[in-house]
Protein backbone atom coordinates (compact mmCIF):
# COMPACT_ATOMS: atom_id res chain seq x y z
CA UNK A 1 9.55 17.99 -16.58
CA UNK A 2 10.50 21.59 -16.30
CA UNK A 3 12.88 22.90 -13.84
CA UNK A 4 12.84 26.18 -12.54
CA UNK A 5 14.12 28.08 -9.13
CA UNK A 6 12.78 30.69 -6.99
CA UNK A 7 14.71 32.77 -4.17
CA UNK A 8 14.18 33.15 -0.73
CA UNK A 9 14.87 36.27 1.42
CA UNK A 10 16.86 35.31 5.05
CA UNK A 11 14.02 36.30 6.48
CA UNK A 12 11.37 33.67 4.80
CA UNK A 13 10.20 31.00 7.04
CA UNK A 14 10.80 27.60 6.07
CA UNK A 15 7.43 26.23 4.84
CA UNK A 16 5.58 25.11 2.07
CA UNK A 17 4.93 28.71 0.29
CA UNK A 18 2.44 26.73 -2.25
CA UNK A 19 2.16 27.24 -5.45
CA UNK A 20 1.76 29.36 -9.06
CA UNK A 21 -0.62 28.68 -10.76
CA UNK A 22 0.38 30.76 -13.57
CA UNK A 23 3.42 29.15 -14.40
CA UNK A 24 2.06 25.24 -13.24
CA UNK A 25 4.99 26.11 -11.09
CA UNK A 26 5.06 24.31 -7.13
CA UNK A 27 7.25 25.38 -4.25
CA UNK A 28 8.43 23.13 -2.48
CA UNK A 29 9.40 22.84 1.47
CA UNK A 30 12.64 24.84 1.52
CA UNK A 31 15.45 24.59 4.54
CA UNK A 32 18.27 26.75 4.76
CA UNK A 33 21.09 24.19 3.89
CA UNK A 34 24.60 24.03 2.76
CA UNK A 35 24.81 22.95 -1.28
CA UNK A 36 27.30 21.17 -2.83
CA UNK A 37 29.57 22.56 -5.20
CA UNK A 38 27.48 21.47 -8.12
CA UNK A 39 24.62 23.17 -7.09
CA UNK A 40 26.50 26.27 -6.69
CA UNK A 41 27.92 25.77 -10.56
CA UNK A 42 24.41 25.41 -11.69
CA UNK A 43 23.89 28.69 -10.43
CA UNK A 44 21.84 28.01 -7.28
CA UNK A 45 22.56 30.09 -4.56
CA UNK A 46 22.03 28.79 -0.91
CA UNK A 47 18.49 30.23 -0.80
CA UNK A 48 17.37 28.87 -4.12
CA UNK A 49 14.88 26.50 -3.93
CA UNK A 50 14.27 24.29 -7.00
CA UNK A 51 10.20 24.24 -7.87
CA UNK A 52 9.10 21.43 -9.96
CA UNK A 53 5.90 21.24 -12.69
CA UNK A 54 2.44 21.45 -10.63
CA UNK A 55 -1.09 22.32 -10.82
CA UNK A 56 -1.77 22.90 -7.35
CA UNK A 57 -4.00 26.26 -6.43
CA UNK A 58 -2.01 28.22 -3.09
CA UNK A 59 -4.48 29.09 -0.68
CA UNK A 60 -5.52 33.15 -0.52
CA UNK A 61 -3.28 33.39 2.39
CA UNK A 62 0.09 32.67 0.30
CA UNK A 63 -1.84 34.10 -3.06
CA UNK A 64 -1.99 37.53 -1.12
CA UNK A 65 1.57 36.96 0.48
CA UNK A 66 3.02 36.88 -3.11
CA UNK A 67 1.04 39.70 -5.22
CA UNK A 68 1.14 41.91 -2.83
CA UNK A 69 4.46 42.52 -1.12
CA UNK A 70 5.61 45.79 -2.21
CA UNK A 71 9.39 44.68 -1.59
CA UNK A 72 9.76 40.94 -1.46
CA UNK A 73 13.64 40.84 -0.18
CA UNK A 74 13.14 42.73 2.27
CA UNK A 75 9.41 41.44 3.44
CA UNK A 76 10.12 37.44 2.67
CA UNK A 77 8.20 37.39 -0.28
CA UNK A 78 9.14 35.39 -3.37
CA UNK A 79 11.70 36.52 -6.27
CA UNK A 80 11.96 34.55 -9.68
CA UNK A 81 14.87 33.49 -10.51
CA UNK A 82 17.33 34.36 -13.41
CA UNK A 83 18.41 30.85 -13.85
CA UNK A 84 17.08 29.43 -16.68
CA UNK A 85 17.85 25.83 -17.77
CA UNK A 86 19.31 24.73 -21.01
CA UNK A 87 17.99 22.02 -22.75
CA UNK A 88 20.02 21.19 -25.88
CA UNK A 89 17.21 21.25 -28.91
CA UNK A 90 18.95 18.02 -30.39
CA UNK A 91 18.08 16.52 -27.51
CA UNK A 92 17.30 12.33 -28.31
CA UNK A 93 17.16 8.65 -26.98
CA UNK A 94 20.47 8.16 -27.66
CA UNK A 95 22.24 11.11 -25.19
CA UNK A 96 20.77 8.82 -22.20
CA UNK A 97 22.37 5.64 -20.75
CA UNK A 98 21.37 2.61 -22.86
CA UNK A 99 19.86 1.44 -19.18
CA UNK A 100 17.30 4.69 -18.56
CA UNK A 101 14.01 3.95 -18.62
CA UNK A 102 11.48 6.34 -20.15
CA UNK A 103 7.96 5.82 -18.88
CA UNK A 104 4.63 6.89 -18.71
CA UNK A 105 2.04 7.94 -15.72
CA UNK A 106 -1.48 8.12 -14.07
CA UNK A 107 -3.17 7.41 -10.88
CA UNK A 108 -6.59 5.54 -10.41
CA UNK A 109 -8.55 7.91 -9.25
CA UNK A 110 -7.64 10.11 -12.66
CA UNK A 111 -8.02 7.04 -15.13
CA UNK A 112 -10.01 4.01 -13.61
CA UNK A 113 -13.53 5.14 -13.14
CA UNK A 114 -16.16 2.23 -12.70
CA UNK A 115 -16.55 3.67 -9.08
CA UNK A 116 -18.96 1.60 -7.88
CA UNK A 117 -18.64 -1.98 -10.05
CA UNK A 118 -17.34 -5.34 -9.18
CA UNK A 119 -17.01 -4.55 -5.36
CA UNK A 120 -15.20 -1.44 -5.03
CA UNK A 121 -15.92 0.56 -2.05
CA UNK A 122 -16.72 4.37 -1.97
CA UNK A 123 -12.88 6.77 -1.40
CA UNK A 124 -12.82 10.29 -0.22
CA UNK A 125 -12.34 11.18 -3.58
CA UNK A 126 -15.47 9.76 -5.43
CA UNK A 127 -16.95 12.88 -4.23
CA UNK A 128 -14.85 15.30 -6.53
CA UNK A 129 -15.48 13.60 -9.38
CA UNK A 130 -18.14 15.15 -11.76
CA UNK A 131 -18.09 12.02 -14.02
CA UNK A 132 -17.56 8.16 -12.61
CA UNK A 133 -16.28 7.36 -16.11
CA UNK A 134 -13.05 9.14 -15.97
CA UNK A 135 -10.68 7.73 -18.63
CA UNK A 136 -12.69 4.83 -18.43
CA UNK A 137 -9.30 2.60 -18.26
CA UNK A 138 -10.69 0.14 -15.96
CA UNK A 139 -12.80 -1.46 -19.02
CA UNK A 140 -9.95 0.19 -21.81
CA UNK A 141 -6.95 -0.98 -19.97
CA UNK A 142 -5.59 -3.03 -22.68
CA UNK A 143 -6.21 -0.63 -24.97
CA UNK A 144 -4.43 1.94 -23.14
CA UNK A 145 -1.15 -0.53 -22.95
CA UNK A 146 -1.13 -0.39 -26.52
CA UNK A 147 -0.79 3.14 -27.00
CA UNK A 148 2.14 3.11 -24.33
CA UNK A 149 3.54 0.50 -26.50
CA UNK A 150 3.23 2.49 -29.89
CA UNK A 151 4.53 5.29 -27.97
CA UNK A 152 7.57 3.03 -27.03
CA UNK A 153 7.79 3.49 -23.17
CA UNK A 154 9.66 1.08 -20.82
CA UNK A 155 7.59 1.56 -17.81
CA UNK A 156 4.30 2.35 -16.80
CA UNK A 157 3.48 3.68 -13.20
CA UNK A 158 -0.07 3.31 -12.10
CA UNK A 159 -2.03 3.27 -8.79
CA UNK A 160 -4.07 0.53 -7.07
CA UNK A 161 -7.33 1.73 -5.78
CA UNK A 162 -6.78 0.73 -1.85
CA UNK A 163 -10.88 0.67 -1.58
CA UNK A 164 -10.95 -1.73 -5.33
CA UNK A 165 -9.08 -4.06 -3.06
CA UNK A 166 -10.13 -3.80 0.18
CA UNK A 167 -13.48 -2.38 -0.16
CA UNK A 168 -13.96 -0.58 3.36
CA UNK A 169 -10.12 -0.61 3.71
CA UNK A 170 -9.57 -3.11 6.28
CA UNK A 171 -8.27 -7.19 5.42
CA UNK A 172 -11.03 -7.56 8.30
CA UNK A 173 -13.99 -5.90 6.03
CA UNK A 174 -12.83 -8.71 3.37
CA UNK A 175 -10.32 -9.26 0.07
CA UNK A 176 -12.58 -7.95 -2.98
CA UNK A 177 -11.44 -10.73 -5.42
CA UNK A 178 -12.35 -9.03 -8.69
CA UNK A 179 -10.44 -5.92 -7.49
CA UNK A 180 -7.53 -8.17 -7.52
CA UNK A 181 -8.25 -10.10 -10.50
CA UNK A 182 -8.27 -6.46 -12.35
CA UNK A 183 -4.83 -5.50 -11.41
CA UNK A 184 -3.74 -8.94 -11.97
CA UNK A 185 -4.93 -8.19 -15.52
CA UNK A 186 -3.64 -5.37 -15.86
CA UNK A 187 -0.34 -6.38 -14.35
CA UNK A 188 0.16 -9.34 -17.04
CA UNK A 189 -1.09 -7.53 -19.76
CA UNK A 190 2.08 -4.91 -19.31
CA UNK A 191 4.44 -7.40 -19.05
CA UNK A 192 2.93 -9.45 -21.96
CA UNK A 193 3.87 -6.04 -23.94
CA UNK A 194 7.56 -5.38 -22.85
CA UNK A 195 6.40 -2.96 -20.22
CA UNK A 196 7.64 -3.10 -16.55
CA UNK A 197 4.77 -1.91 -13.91
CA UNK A 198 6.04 0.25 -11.46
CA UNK A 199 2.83 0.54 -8.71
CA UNK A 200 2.09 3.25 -6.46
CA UNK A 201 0.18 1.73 -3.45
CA UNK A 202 -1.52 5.47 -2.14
CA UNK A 203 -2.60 8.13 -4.64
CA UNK A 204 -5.13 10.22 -3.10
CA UNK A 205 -7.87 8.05 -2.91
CA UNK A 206 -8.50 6.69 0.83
CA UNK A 207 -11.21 4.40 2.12
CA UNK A 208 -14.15 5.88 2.66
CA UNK A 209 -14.50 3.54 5.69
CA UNK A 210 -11.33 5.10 7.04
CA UNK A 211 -11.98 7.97 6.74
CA UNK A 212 -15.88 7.37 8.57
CA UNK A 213 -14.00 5.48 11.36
CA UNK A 214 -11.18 7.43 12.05
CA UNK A 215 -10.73 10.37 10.54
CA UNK A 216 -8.39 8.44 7.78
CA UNK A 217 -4.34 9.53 7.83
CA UNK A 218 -5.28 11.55 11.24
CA UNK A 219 -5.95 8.31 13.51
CA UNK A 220 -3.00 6.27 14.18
CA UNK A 221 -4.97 3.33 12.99
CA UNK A 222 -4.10 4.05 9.74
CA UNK A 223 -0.39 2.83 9.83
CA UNK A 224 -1.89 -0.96 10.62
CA UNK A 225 -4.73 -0.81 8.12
CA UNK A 226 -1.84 0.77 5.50
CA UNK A 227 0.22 -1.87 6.60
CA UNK A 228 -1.90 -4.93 6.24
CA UNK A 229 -3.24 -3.07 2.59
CA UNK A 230 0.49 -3.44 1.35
CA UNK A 231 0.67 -6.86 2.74
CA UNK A 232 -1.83 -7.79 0.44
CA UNK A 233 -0.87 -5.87 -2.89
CA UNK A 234 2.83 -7.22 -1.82
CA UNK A 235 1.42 -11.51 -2.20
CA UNK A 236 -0.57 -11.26 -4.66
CA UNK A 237 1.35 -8.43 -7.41
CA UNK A 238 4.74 -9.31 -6.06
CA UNK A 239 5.60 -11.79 -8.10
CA UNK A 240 5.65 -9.51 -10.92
CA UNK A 241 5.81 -6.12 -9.78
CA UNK A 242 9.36 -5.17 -8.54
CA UNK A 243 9.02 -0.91 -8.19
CA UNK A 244 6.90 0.19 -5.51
CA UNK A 245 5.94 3.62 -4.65
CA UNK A 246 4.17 3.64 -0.84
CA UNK A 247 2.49 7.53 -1.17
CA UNK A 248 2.17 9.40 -3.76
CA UNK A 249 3.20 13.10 -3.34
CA UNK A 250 2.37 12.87 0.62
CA UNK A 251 3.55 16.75 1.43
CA UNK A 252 0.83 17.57 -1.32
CA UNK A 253 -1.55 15.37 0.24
CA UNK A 254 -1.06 16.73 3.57
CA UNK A 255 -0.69 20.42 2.92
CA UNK A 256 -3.83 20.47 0.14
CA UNK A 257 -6.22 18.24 1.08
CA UNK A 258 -5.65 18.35 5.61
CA UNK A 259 -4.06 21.70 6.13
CA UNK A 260 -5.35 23.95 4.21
CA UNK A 261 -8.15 22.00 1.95
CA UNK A 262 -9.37 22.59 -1.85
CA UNK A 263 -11.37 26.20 -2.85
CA UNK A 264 -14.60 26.31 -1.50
CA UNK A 265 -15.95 26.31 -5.01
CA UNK A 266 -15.53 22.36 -5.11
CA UNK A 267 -15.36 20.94 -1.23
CA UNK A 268 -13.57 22.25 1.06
CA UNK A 269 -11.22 20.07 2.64
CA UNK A 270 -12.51 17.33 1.10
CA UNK A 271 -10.19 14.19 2.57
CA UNK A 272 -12.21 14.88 6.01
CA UNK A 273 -15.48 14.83 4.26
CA UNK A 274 -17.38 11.98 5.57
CA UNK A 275 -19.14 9.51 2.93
C-alpha cells in the first residue's frame, strides 16, 4: 500500500480535508500532536499527516479549497510533501517475520452479487449498483479460494452481508438460514485450503429496513440491532473465525456517504436514500 505525507499550515483546522483523486491519495483526520522520535527520523514533521491509498472523490468544497489557494502556508491549504518512501527493489517473502501473514481483500457488496436470491434483503447500497452480478462470488466462491491459493495468501478478509443474514436487519424480522449456510460455506471452504478468514461484520452495506425505520447509523437503535447482528455472526462463524473487523473504514462511511454524500451524478447521499 503506498505511503505518502502531506503538510499542514498552523493555521489548518483539524478535519477530514478529503481526498486526491489524482494521486488515489486520502487525507486523513489530522490533530496537532506530539510524534515520537521515530516519526521525526522518518522525516515527519509535527504537521505531517500520513495519507494512505484511496479512491474517494472530495466534495467541491475541499476540491476548490485545494486548487485554488494562491498561497497554501499561509491560507491553510495543502502542501505535498518531499518525503518520499524507500522501498528496497529486492524486496521478498523472506525480509518479513516467518509469522506475517500476507493476505488478500474484498467486501460483499463489491464481490457477492445475487442481490435478491435465497432470502437476502434489499441494503442501501443495492441502489448504486449498475449490475446485481458483481464479481458474481456468491455462486464462484470456491473458485475464487483457489486463485487466493495459487496466489499463495495466508488470509482472506471478506464481509458478511448484514441484510444476507438478517434480511430486514433485525433477529426479530427472522435468521435467513441460507444466508448462513453461504458463509458457512464459504468459511470451511478457506480453511479446507490453508486459508484463515478474517471477517469484517459492516462494509457499507446497511439494511434497507434500517435504514426505512430509522434513518440507519443516525437512530440510536442501531447499536442494539448491530449488537444482536454480531451476536449472531459471533455463534454460528465463531467456531472458526478468530479475526473480526466490527466497521469497515467508519470515518469514510460517515464523512462520504452522511456528511457530505456521493456526486450528484450517481445519488446523492445515498445511505439516507430510502428503499
Amino acid at each position: 500500500m503506498a505511503l505518502s505525507a502531506l503538510s499542514l499550515s498552523l493555521s489548518t483546522p483539524s478535519k477530514h480535508l478529503g481526498a486526491f483523486e489524482g494521486k488515489n491519495q486520502l487525507l486523513i483526520r489530522g490533530n496537532k500532536s506530539k510524534h515520537s522520535s521515530r516519526a521525526r527520523n522518518k522525516g515527519f514533521s509535527p504537521l505531517t499527516i500520513r495519507c494512505f491509498k484511496g479512491k474517494l472523490i472530495p466534495s467541491p468544497e475541499i476540491l476548490k479549497r485545494i486548487t485554488s489557494t494562491p498561497n497554501p502556508t499561509s491560507n491553510g491549504g495543502v502542501v505535498p510533501s518531499t518525503v518520499v518512501p524507500v522501498v528496497p527493489s529486492d524486496l521478498n517473502v523472506n525480509d518479513f517475520r516467518t509469522d506475517f501473514m500476507f493476505g488478500a481483500g474484498i467486501s460483499a457488496l463489491q464481490s457477492e452479487g445475487s442481490l435478491d436470491v435465497d432470502g437476502r434483503g434489499p441494503s442501501t447500497w443495492d441502489s448504486l449498483i449498475a449490475d446485481g452480478t458483481a464479481a458474481d462470488s456468491y455462486n464462484r466462491y470456491k473458485e475464487d479460494i483457489q486463485v487466493l491459493k495459487n496466489m499463495g495468501v495466508d488470509t482472506y478478509r471478506f464481509s458478511i452481508s448484514w441484510s444476507r443474514i438478517l434480511p430486514d436487519g433485525t433477529v426479530r424480522g427472522g435468521i435467513n438460514q441460507k444466508g448462513i449456510d453461504h458463509y458457512n460455506n464459504v468459511i470451511d471452504e478457506l480453511i479446507a485450503n490453508g486459508i484463515t478468514p478474517f471477517v469484517t461484520l459492516f462494509h457499507f452495506d446497511l439494511p434497507g429496513g434500517l435504514q426505512n425505520k430509522y434513518n440507519g447509523f443516525l437512530g440510536s437503535e442501531i447499536v442494539s440491532d448491530f449488537k444482536n447482528y454480531d451476536d449472531v455472526c459471533f455463534k454460528y462463524f465463531g467456531d472458526r473465525v478468530k479475526n473480526w473487523s466490527t466497521i469497515n473504514e467508519p470515518q469514510v462511511f460517515g464523512q462520504y456517504l452522511y456528511k457530505l454524500g456521493l456526486p450528484e451524478t450517481t445519488i446523492q447521499n445515498p445511505a439516507t436514500v430510502l428503499l
